[in-house]
PDB file of N, CA and C in Angstrom:
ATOM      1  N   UNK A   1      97.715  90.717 106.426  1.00  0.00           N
ATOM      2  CA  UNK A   1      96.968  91.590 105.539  1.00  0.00           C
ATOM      3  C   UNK A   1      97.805  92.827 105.241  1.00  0.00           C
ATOM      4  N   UNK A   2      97.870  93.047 104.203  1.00  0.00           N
ATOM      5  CA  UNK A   2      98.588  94.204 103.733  1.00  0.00           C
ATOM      6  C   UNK A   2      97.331  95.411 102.732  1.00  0.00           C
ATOM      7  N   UNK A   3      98.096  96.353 102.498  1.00  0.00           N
ATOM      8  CA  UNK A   3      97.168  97.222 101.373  1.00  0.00           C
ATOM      9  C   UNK A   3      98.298  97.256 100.400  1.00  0.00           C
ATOM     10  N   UNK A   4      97.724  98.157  99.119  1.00  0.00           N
ATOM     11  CA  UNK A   4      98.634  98.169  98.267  1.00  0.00           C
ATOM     12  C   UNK A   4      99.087  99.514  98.388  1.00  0.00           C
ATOM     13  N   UNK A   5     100.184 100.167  97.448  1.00  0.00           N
ATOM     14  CA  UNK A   5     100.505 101.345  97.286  1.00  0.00           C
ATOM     15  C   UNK A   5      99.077 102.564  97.149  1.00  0.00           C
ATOM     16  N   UNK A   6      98.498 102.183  96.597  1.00  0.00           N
ATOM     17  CA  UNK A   6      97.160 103.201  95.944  1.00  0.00           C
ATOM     18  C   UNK A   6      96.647 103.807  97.353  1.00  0.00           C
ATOM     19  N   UNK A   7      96.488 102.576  98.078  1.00  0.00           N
ATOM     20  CA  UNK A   7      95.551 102.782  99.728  1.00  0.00           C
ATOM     21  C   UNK A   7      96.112 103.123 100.286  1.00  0.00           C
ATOM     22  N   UNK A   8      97.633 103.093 100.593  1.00  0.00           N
ATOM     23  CA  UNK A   8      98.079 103.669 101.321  1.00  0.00           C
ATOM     24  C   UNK A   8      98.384 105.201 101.312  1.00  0.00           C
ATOM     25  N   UNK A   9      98.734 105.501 100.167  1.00  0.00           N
ATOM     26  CA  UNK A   9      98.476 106.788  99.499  1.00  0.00           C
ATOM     27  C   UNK A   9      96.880 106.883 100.072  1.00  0.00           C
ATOM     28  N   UNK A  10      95.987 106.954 100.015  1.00  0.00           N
ATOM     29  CA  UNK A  10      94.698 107.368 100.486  1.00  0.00           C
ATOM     30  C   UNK A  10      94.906 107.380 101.911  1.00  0.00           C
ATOM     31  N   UNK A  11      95.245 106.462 102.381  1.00  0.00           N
ATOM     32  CA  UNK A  11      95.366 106.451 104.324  1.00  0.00           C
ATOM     33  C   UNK A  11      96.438 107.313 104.804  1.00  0.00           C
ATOM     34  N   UNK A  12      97.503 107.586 104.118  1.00  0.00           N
ATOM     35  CA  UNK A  12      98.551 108.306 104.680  1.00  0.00           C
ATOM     36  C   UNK A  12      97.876 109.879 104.158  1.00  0.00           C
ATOM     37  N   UNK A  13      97.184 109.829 103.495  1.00  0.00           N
ATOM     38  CA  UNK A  13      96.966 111.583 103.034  1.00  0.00           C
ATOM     39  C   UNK A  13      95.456 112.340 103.966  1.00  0.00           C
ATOM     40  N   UNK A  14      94.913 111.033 104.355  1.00  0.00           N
ATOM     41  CA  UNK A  14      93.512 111.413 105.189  1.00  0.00           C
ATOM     42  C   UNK A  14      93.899 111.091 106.619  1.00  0.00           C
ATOM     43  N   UNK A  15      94.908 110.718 106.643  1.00  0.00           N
ATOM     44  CA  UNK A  15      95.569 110.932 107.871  1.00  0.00           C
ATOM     45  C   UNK A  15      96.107 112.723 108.317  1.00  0.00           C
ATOM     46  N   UNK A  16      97.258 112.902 107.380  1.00  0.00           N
ATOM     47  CA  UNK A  16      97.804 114.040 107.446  1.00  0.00           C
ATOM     48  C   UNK A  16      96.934 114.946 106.835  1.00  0.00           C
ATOM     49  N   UNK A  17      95.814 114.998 105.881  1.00  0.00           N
ATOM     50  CA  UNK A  17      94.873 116.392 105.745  1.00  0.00           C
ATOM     51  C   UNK A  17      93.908 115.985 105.886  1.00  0.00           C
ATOM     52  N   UNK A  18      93.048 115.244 107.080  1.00  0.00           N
ATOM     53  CA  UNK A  18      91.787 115.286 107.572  1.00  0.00           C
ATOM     54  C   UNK A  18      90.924 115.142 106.238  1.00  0.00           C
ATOM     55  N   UNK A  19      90.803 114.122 105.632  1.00  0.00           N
ATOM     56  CA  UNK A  19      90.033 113.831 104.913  1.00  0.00           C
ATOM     57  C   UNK A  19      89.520 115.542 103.615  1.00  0.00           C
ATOM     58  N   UNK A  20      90.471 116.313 103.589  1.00  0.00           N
ATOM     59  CA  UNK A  20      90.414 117.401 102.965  1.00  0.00           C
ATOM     60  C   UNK A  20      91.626 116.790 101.314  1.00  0.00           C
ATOM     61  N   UNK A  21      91.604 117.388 100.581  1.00  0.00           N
ATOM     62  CA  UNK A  21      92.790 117.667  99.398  1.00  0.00           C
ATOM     63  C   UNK A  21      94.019 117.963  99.875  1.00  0.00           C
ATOM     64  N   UNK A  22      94.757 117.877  99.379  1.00  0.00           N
ATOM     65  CA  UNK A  22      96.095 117.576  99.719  1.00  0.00           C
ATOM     66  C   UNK A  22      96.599 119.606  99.772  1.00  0.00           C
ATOM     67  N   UNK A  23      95.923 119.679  98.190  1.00  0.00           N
ATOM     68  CA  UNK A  23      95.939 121.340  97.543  1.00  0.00           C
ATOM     69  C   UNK A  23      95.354 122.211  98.370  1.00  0.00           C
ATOM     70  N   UNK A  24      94.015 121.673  98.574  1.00  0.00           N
ATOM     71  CA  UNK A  24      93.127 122.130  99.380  1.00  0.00           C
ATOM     72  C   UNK A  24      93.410 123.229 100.574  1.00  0.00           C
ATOM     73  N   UNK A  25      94.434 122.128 101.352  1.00  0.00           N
ATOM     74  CA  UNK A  25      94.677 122.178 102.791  1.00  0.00           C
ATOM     75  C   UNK A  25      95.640 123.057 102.972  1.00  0.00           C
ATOM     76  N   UNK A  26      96.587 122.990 101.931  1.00  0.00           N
ATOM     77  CA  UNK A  26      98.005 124.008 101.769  1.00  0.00           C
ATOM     78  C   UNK A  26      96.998 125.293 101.564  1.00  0.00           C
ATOM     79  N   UNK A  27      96.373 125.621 100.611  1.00  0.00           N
ATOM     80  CA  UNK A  27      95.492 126.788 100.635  1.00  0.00           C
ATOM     81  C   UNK A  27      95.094 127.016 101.641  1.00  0.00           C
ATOM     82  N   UNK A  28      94.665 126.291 102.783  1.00  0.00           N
ATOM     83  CA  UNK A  28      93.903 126.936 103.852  1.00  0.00           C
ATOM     84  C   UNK A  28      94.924 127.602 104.647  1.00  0.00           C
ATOM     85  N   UNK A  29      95.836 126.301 104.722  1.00  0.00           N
ATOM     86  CA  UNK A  29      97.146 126.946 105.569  1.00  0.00           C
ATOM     87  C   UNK A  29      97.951 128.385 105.254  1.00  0.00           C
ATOM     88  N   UNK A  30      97.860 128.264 103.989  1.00  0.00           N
ATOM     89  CA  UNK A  30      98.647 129.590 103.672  1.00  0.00           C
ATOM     90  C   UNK A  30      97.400 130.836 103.613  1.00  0.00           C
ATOM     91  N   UNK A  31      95.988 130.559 103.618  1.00  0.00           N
ATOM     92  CA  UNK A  31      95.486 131.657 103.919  1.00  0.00           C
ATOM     93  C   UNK A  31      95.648 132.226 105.284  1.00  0.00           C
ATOM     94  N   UNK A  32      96.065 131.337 106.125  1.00  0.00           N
ATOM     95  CA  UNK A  32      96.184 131.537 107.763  1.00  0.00           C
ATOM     96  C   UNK A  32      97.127 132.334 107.483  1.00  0.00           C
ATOM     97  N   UNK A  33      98.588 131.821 107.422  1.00  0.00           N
ATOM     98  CA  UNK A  33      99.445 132.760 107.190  1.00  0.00           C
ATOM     99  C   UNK A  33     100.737 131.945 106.613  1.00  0.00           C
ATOM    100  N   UNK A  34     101.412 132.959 105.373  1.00  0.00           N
ATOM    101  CA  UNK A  34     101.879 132.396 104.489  1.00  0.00           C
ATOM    102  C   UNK A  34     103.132 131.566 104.827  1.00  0.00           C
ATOM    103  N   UNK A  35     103.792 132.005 105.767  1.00  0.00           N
ATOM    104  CA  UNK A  35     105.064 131.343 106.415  1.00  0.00           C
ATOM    105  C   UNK A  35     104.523 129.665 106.810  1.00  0.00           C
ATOM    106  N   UNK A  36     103.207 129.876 107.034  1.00  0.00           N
ATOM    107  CA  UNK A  36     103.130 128.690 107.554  1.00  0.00           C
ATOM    108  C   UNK A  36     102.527 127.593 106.312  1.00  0.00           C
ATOM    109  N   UNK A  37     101.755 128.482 105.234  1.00  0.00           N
ATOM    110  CA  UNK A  37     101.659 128.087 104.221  1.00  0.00           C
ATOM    111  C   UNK A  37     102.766 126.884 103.320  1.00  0.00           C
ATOM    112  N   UNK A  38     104.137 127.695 103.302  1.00  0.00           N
ATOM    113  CA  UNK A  38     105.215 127.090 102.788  1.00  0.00           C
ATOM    114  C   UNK A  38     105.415 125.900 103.294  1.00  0.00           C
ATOM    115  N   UNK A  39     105.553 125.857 104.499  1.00  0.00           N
ATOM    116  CA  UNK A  39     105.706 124.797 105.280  1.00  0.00           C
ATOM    117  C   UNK A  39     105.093 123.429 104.900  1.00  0.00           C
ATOM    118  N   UNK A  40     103.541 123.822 105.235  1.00  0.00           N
ATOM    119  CA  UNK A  40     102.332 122.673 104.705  1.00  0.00           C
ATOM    120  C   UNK A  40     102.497 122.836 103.078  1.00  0.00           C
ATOM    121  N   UNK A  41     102.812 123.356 102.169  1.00  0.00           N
ATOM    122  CA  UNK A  41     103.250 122.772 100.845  1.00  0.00           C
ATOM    123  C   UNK A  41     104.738 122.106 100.795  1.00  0.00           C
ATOM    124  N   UNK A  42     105.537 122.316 101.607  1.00  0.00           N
ATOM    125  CA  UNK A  42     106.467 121.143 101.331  1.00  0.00           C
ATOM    126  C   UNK A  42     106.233 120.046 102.260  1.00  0.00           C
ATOM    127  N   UNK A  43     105.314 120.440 103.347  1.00  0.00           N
ATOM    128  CA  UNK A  43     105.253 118.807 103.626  1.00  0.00           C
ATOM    129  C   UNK A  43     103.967 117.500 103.026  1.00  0.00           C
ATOM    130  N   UNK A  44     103.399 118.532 102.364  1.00  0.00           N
ATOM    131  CA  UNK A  44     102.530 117.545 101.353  1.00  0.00           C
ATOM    132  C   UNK A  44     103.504 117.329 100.067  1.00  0.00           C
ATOM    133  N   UNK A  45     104.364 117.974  99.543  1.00  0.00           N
ATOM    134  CA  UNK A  45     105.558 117.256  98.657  1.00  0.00           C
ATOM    135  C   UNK A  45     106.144 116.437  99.062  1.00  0.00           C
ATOM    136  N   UNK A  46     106.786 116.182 100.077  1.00  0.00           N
ATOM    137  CA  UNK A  46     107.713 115.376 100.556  1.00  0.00           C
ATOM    138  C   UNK A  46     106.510 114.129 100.999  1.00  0.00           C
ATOM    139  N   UNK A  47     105.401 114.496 101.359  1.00  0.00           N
ATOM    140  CA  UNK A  47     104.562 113.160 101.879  1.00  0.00           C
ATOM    141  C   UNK A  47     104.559 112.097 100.448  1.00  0.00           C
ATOM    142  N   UNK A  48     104.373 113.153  99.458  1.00  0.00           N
ATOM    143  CA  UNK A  48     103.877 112.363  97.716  1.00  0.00           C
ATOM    144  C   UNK A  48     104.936 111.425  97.550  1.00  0.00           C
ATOM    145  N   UNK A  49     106.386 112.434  97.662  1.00  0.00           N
ATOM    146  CA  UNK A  49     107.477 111.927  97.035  1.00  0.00           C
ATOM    147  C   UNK A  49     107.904 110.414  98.533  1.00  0.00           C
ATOM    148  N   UNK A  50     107.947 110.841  99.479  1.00  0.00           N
ATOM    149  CA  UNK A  50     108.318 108.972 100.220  1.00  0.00           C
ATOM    150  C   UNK A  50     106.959 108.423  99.809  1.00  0.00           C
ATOM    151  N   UNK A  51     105.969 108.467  99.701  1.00  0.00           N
ATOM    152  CA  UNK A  51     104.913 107.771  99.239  1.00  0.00           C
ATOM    153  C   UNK A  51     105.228 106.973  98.249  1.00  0.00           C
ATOM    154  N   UNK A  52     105.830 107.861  96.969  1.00  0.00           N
ATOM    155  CA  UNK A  52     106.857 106.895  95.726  1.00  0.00           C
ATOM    156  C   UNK A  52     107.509 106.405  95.273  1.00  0.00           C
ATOM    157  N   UNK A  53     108.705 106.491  96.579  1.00  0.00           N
ATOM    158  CA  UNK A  53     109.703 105.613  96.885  1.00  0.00           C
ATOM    159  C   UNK A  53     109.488 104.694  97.525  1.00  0.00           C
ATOM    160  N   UNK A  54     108.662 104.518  98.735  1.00  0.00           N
ATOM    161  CA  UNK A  54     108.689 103.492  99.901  1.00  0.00           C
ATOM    162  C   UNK A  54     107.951 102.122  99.310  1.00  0.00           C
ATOM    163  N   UNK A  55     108.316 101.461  99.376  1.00  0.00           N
ATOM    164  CA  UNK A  55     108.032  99.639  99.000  1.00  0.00           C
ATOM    165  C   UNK A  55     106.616  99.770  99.595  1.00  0.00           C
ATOM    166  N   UNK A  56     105.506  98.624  98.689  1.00  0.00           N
ATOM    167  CA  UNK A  56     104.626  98.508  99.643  1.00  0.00           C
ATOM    168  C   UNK A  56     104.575  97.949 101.169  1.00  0.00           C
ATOM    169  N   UNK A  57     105.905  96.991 101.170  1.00  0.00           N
ATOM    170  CA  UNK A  57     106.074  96.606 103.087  1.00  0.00           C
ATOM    171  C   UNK A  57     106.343  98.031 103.801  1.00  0.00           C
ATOM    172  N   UNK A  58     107.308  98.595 103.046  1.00  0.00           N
ATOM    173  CA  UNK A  58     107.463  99.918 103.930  1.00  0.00           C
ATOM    174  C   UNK A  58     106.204 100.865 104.444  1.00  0.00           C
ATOM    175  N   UNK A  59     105.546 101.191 103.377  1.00  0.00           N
ATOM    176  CA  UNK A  59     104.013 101.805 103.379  1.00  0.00           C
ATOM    177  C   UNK A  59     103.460 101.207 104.772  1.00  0.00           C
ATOM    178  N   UNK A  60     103.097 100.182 104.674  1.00  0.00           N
ATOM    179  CA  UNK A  60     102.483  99.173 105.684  1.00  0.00           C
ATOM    180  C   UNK A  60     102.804  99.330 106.964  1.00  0.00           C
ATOM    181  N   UNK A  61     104.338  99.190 107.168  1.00  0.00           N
ATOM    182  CA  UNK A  61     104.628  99.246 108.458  1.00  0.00           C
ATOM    183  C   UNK A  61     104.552 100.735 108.777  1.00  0.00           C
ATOM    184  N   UNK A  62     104.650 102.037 107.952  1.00  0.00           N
ATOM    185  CA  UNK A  62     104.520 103.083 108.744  1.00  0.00           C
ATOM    186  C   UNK A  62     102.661 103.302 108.797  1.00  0.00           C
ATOM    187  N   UNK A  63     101.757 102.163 108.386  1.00  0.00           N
ATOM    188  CA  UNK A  63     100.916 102.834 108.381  1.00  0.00           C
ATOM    189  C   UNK A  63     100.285 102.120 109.909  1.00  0.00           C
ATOM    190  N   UNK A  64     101.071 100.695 110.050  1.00  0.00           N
ATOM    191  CA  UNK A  64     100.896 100.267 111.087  1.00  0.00           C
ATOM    192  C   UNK A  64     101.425 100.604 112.588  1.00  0.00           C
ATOM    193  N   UNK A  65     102.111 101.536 112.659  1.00  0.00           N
ATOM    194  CA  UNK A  65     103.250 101.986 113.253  1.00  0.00           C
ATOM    195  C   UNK A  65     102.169 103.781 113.668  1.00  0.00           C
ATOM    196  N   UNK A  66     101.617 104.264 112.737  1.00  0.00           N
ATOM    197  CA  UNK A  66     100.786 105.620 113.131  1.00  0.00           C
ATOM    198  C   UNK A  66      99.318 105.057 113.646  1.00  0.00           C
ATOM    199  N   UNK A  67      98.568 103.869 112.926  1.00  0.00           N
ATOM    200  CA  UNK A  67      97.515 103.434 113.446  1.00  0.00           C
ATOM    201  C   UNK A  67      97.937 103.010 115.416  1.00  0.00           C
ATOM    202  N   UNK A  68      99.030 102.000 115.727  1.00  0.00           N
ATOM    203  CA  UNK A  68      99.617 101.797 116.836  1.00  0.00           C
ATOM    204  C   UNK A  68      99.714 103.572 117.941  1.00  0.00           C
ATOM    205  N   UNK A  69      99.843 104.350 117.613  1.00  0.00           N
ATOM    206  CA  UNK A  69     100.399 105.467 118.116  1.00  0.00           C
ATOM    207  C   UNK A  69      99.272 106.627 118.018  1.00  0.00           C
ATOM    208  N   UNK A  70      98.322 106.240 117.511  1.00  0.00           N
ATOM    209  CA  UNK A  70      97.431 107.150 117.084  1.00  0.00           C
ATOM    210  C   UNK A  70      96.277 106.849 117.086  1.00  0.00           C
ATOM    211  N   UNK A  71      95.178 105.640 117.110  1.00  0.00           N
ATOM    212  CA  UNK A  71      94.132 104.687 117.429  1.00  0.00           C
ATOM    213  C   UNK A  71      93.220 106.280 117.133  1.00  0.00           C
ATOM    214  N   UNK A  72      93.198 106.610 118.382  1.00  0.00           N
ATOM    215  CA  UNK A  72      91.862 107.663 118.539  1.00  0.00           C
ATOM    216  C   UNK A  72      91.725 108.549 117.572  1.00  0.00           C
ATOM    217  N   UNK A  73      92.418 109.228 117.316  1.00  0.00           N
ATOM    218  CA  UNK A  73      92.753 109.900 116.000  1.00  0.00           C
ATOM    219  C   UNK A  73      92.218 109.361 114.502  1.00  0.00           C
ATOM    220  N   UNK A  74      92.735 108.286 113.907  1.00  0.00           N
ATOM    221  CA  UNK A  74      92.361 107.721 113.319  1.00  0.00           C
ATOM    222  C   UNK A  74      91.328 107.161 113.438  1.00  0.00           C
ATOM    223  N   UNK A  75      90.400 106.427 114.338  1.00  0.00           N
ATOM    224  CA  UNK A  75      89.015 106.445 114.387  1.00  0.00           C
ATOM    225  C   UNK A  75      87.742 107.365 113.918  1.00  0.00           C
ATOM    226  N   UNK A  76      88.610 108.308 114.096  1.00  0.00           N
ATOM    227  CA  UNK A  76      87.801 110.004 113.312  1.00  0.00           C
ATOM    228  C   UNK A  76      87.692 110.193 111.770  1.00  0.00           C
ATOM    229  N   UNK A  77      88.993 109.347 111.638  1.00  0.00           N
ATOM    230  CA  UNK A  77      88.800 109.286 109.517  1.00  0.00           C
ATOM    231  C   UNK A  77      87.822 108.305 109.098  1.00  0.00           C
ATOM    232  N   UNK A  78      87.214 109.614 108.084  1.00  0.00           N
ATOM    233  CA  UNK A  78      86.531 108.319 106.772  1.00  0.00           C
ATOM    234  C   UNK A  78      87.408 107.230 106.624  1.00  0.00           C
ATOM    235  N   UNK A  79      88.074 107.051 106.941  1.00  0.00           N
ATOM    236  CA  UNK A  79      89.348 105.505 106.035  1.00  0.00           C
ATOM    237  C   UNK A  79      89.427 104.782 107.664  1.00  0.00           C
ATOM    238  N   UNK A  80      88.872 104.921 108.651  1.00  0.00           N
ATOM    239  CA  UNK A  80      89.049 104.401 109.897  1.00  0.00           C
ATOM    240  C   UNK A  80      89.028 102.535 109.717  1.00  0.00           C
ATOM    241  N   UNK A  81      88.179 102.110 109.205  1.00  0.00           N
ATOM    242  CA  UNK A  81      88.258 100.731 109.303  1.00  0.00           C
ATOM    243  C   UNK A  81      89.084 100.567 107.991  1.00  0.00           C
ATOM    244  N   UNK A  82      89.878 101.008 107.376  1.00  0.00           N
ATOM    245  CA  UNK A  82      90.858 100.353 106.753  1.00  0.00           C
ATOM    246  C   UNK A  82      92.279 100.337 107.172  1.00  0.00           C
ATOM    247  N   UNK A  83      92.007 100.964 107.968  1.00  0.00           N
ATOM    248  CA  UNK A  83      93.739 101.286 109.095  1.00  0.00           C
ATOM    249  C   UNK A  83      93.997  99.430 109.670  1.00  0.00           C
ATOM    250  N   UNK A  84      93.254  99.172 109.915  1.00  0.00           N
ATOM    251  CA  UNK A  84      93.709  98.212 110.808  1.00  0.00           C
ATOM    252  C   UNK A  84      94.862  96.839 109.591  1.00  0.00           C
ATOM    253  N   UNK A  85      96.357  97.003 109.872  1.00  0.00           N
ATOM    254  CA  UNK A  85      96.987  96.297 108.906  1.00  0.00           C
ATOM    255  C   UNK A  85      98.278  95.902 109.749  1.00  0.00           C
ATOM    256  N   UNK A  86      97.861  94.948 110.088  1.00  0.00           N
ATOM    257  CA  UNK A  86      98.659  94.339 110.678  1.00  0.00           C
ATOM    258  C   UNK A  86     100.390  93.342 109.887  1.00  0.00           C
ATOM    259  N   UNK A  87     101.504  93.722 110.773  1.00  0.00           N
ATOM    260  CA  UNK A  87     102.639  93.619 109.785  1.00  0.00           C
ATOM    261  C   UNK A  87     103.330  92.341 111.108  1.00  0.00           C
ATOM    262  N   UNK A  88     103.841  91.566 110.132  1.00  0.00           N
ATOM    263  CA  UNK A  88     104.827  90.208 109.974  1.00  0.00           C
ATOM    264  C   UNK A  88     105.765  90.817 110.762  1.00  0.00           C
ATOM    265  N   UNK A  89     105.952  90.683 111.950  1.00  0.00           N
ATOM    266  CA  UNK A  89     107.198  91.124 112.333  1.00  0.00           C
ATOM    267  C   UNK A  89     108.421  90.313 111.240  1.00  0.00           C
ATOM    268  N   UNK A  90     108.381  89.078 111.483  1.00  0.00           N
ATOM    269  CA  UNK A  90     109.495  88.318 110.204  1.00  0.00           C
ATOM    270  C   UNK A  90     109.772  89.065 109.024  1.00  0.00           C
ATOM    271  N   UNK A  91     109.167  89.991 108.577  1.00  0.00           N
ATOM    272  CA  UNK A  91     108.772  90.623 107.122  1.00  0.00           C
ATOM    273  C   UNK A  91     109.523  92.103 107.132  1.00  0.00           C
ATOM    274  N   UNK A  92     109.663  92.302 109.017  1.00  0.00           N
ATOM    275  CA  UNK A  92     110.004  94.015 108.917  1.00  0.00           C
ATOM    276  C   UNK A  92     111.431  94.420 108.120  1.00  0.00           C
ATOM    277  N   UNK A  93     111.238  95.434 107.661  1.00  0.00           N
ATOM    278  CA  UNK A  93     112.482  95.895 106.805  1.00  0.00           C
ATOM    279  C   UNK A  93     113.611  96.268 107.952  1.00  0.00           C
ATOM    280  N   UNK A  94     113.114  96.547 108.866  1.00  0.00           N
ATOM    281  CA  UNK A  94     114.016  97.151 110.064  1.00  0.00           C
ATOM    282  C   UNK A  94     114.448  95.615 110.962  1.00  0.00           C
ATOM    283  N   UNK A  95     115.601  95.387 111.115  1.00  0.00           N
ATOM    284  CA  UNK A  95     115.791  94.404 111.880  1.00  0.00           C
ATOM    285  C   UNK A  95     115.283  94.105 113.383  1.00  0.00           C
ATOM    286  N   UNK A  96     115.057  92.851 114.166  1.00  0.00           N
ATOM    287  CA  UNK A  96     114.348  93.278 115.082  1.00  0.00           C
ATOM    288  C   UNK A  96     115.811  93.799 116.200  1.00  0.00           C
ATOM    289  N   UNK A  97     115.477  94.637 117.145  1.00  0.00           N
ATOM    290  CA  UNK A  97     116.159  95.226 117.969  1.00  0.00           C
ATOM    291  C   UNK A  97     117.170  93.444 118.794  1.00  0.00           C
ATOM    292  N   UNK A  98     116.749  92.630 118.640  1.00  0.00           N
ATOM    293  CA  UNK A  98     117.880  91.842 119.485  1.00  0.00           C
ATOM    294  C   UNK A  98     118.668  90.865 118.167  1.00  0.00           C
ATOM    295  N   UNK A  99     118.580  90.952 117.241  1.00  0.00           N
ATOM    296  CA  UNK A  99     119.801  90.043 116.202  1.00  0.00           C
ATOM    297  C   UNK A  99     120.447  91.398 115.915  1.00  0.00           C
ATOM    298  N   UNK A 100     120.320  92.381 116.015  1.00  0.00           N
ATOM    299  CA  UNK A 100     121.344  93.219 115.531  1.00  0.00           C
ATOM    300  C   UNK A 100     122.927  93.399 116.152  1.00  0.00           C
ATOM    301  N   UNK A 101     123.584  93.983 115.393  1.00  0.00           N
ATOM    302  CA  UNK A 101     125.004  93.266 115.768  1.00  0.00           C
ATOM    303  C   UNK A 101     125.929  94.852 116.723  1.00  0.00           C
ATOM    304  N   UNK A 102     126.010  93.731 117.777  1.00  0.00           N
ATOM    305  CA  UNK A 102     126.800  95.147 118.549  1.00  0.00           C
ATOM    306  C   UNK A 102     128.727  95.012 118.166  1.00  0.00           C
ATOM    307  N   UNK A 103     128.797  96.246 118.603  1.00  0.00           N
ATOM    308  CA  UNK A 103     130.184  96.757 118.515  1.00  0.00           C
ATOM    309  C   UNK A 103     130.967  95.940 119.445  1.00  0.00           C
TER     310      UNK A 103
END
């Protein structure tokens, strides 16, 4: 089972801003204080922009890879029962750790 690009974009963003706006959240942050503000606006840029590069297998496996590492957490999101996406090891973009080629 896979998701597509769209969902994952929804699961990776209610992951990282608690089911809040992406805009939203940078506002809150930078009302806290602005140094830290900057911060949380480039890392909701940079979330958009690998979001628009990464293949939908890629999407997948990091979403399977934060669901793995994060269970409890994610149980807390509105998007909780769509986390569960299980990935092809055969399929991974990353080779598996024993065909890779040593020096």
């Amino acid at each position: 089972m896979t998701v597509s690009s769209k969902t994952a974009r929804k699961l990776l963003y209610d992951f990282m801003f608690e089911s809040k706006d992406a805009k939203q959240w940078v506002e809150d942050v930078w009302g806290l204080s602005p140094f830290l503000g900057q911060g949380a606006a480039n890392a909701a840029e940079v979330l958009g922009a690998l979001i628009e590069v990464c293949s939908e297998q890629q999407l997948n496996e990091i979403i399977s890879s934060l669901y793995a590492a994060h269970q409890a957490t994610i149980h807390e999101l509105a998007t909780a029962s769509e986390w569960r996406v299980p990935i092809d090891p055969k399929q991974s973009v990353d080779p598996p750790a024993d065909t890779e080629k040593k020096p």
